[in-house]
N, C-alpha and C. Protein backbone atom coordinates (compact mmCIF):
# COMPACT_ATOMS: atom_id res chain seq x y z
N UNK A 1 77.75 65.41 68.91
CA UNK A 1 78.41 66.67 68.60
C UNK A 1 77.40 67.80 68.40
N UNK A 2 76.34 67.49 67.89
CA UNK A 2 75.43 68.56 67.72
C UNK A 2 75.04 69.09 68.37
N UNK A 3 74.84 68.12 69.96
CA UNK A 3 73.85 68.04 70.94
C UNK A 3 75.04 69.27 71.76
N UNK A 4 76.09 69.55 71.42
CA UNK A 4 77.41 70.16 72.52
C UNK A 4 76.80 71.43 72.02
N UNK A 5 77.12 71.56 70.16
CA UNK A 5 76.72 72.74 69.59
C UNK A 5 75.36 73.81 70.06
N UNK A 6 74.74 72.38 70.22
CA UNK A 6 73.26 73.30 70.48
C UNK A 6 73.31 73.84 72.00
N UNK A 7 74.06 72.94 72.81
CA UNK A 7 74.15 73.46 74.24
C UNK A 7 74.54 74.68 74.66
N UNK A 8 75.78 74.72 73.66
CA UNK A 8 76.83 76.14 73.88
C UNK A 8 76.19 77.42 73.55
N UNK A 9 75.39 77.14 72.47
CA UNK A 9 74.35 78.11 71.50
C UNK A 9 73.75 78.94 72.50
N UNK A 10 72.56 78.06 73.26
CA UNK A 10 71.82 77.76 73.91
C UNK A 10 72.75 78.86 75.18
N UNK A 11 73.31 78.64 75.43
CA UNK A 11 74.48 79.40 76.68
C UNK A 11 74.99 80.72 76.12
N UNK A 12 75.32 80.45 75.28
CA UNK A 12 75.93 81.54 74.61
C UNK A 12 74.67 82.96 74.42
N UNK A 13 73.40 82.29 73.99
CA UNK A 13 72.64 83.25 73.64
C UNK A 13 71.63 83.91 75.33
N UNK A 14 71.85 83.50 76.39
CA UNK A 14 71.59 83.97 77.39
C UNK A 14 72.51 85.02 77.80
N UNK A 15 74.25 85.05 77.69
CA UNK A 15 74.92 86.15 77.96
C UNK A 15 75.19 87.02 76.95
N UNK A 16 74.26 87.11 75.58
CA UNK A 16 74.40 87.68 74.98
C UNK A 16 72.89 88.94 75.25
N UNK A 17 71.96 88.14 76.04
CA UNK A 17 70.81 88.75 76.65
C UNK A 17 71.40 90.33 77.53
N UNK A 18 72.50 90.09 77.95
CA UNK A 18 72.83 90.93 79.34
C UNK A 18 73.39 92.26 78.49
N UNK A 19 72.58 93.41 79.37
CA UNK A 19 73.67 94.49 78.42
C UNK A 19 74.95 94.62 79.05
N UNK A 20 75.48 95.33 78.33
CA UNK A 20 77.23 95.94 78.75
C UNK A 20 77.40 96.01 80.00
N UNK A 21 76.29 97.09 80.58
CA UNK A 21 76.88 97.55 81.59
C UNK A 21 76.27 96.59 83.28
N UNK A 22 75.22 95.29 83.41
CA UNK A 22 74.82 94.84 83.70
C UNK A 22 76.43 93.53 84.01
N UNK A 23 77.39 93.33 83.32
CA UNK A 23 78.48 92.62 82.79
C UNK A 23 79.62 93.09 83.69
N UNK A 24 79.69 94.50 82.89
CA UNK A 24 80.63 95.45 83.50
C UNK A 24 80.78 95.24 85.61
N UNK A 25 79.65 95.69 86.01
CA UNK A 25 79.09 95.57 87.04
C UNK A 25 79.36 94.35 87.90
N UNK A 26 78.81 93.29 87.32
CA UNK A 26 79.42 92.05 87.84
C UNK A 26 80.88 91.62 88.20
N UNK A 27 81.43 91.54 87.12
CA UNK A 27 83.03 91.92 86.61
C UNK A 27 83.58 92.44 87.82
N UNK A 28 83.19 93.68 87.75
CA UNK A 28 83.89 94.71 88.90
C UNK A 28 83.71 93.63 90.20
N UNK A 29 82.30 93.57 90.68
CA UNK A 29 82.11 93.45 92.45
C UNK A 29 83.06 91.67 92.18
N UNK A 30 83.12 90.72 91.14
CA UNK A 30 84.39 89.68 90.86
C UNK A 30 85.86 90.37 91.26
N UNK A 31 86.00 90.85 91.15
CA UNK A 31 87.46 92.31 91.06
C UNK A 31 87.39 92.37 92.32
N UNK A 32 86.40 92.80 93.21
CA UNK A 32 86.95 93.48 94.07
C UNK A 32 86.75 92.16 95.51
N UNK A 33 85.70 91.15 95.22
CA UNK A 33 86.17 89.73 95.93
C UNK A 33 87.22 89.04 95.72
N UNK A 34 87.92 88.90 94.50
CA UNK A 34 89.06 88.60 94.13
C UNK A 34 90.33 89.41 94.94
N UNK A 35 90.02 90.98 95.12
CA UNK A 35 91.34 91.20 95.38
C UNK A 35 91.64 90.94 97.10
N UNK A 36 89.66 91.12 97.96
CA UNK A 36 89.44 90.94 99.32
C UNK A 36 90.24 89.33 99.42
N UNK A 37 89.99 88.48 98.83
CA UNK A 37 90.32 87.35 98.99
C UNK A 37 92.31 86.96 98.88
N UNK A 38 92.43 87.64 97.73
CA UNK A 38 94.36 87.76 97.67
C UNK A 38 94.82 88.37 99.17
N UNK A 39 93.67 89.34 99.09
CA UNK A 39 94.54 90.32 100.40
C UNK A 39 94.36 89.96 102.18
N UNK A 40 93.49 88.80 101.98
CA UNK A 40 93.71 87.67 103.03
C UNK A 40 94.32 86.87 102.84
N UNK A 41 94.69 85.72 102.18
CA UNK A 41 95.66 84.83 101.68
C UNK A 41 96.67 85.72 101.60
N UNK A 42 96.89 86.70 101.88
CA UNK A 42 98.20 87.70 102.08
C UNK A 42 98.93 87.67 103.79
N UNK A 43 98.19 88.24 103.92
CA UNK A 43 98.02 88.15 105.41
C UNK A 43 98.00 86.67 106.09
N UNK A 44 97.54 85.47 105.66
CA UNK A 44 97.17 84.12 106.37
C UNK A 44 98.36 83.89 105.88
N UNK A 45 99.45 83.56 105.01
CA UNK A 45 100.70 83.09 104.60
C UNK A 45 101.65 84.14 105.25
N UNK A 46 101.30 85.37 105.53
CA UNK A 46 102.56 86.07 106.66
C UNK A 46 102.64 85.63 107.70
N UNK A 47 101.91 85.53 108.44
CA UNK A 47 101.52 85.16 109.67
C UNK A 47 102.68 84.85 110.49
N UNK A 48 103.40 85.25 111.17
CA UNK A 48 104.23 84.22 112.20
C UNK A 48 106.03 85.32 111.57
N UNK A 49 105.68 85.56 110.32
CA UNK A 49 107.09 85.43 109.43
C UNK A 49 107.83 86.65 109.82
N UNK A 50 108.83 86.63 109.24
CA UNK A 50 109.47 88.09 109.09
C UNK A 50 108.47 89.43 107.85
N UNK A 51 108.55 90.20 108.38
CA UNK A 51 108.28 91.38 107.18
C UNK A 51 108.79 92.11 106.99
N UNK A 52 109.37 92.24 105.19
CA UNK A 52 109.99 93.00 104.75
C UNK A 52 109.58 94.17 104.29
N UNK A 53 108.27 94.36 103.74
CA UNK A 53 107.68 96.04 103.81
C UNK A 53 107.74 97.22 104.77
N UNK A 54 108.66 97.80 104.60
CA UNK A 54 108.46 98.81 105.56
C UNK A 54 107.69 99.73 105.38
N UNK A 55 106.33 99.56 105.31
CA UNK A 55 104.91 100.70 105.50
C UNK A 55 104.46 99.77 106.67
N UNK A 56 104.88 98.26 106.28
CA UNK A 56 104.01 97.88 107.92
C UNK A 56 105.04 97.09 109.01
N UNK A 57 105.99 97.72 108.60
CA UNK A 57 107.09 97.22 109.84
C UNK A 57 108.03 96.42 110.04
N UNK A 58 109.19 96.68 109.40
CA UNK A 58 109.94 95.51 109.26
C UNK A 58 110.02 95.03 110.64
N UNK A 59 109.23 93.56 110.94
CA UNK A 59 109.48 92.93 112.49
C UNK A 59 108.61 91.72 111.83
N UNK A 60 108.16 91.05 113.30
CA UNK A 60 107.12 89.72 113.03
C UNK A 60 106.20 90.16 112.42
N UNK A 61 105.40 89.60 111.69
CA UNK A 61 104.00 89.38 111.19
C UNK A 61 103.01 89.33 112.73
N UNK A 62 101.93 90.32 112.27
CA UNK A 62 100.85 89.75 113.41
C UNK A 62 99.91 90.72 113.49
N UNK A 63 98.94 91.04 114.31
CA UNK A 63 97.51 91.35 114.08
C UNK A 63 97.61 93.11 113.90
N UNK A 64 98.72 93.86 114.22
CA UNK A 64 99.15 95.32 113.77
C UNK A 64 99.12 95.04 112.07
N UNK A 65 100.33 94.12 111.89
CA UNK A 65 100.41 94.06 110.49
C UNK A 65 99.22 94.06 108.94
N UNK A 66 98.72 93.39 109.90
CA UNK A 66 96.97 92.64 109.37
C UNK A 66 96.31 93.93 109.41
N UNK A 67 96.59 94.56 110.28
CA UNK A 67 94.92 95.98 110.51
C UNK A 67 95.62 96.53 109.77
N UNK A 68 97.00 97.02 109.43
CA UNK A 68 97.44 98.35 108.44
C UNK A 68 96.97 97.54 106.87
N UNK A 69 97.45 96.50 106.56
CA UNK A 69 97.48 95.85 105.21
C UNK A 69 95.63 95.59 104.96
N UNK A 70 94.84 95.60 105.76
CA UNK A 70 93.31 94.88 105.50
C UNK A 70 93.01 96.57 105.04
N UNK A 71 93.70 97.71 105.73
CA UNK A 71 93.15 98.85 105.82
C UNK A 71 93.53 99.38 104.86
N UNK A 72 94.79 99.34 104.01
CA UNK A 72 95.14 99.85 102.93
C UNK A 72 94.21 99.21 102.08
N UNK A 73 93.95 98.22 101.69
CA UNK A 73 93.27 97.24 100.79
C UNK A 73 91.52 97.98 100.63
N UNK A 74 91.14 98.27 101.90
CA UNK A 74 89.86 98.61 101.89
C UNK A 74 89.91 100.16 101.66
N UNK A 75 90.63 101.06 102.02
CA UNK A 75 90.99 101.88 101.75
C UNK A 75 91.37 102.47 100.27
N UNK A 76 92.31 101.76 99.40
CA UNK A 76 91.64 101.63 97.99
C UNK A 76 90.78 101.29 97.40
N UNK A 77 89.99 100.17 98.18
CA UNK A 77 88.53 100.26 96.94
C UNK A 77 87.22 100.94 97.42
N UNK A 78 87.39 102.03 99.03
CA UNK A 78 86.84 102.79 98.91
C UNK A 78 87.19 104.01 98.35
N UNK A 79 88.36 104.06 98.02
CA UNK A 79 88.49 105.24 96.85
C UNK A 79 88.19 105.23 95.52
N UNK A 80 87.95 103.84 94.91
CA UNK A 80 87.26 103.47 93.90
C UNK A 80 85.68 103.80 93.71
N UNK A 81 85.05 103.36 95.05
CA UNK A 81 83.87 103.79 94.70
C UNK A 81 83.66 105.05 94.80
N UNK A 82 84.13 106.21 95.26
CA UNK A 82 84.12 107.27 95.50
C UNK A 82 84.17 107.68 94.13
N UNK A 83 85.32 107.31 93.50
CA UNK A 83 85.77 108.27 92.14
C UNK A 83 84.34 107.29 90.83
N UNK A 84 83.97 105.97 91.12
CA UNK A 84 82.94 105.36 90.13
C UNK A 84 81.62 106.73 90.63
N UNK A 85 81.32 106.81 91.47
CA UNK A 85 80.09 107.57 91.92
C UNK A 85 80.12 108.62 90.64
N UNK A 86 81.18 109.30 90.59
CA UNK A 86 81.28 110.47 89.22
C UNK A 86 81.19 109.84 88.02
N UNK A 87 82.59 108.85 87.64
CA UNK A 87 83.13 108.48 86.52
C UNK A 87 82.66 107.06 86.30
N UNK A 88 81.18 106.66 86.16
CA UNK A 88 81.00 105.57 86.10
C UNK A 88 81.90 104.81 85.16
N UNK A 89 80.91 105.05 83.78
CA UNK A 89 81.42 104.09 82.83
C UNK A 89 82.92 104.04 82.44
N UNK A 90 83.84 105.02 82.53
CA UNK A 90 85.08 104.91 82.28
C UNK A 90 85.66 104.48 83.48
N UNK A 91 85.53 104.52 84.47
CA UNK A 91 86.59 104.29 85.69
C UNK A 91 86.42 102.70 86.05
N UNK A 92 84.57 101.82 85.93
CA UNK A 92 84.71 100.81 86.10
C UNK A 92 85.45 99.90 85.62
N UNK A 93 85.20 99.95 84.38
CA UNK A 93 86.19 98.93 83.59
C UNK A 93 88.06 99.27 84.08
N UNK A 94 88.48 100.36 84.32
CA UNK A 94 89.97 100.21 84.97
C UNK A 94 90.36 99.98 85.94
N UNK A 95 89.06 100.22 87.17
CA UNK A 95 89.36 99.45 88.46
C UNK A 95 89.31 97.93 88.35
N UNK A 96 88.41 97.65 87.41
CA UNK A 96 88.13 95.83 87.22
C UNK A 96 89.40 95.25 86.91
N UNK A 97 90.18 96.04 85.97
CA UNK A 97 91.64 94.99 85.61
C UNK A 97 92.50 95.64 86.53
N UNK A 98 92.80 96.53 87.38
CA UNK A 98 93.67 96.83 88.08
C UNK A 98 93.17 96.15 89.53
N UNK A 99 91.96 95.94 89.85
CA UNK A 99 91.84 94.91 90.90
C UNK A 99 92.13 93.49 90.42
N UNK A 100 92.08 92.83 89.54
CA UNK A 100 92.62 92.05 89.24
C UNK A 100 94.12 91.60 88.76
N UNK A 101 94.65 92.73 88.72
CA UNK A 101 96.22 92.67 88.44
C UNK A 101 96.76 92.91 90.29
N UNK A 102 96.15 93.28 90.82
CA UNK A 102 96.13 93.58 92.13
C UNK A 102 96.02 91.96 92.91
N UNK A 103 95.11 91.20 92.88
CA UNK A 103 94.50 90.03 93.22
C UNK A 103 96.10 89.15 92.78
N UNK A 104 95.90 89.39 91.62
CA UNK A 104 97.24 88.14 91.50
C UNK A 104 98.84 88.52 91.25
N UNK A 105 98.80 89.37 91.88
CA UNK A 105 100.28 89.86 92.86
C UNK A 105 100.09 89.78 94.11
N UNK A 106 99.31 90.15 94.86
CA UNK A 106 98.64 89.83 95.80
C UNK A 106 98.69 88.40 96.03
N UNK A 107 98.18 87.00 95.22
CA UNK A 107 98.13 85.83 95.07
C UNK A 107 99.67 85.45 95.38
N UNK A 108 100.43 86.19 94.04
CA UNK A 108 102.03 85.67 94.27
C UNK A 108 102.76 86.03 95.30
N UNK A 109 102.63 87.12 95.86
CA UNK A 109 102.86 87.23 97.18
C UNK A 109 102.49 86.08 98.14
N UNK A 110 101.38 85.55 98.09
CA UNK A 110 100.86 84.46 99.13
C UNK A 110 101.82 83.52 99.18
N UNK A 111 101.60 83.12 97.71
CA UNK A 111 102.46 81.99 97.41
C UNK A 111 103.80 81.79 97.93
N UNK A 112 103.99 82.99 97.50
CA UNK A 112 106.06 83.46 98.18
C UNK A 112 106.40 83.27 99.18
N UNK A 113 105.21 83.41 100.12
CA UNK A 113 105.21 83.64 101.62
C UNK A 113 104.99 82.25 102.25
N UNK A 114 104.21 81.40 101.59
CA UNK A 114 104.19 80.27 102.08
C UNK A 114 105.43 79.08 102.18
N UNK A 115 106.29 79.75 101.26
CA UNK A 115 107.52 78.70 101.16
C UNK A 115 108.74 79.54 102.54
N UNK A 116 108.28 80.75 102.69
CA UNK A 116 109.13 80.95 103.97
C UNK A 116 109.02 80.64 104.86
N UNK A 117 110.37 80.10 106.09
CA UNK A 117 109.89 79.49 107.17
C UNK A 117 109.39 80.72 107.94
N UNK A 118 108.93 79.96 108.92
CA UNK A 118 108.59 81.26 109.85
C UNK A 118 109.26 81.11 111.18
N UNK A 119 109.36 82.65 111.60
CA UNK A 119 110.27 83.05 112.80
C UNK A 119 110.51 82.68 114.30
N UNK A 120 111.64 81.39 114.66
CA UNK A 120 110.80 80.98 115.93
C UNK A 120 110.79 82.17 116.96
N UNK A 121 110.63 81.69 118.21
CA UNK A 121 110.01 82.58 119.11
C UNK A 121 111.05 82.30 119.96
């Protein structure tokens, strides 16, 4: 038991080494692979299906669908870095949980999508 204590210690006192904003930073570019990654598993579970969003077309799923949805996606988090360039320290930390509230709606979407059949041909 001691040997756990001293381990955790031991761990604990290396991320206590890191400043704030060294954390912050990390966090974020986690955020924004997290949401790149939902927002493929978005797209890989449409695939084939019907789509009900009409910004990208209510019809089949397929590689139109993919370039508007990859482009919105990248398209917001280059507006993120745009507005961090000014507003560092306050804006990072709200893009970090809103890319992550992003990521796992994004996620549940996947999920949703995978239990639909898809559209024969």
């Amino acid at each position: 038991m001691r040997k756990c204590i001293a381990v955790v210690l031991l761990c604990s006192a290396g991320l206590y080494g890191q400043d704030l904003k060294a954390r912050t930073k990390k966090l974020f570019a986690a955020s924004v692979a997290a949401v790149a990654t939902a927002a493929v598993a978005d797209a890989g579970t449409s695939w084939g299906k019907a789509e009900s969003n009409p910004v990208l077309g209510q019809s089949r799923f397929g590689a139109s669908q993919t370039g508007i949805k990859i482009g919105l996606v990248s398209a917001a988090l280059a507006g993120q870095y745009f507005i961090m360039r000014h507003h560092s320290k306050q804006a990072m930390g709200t893009f970090t949980v809103l890319n992550f509230a992003s990521a796992g709606v994004l996620g549940a979407i996947a999920f949703h999508n995978s239990t639909v059949p898809a559209i024969q041909k």
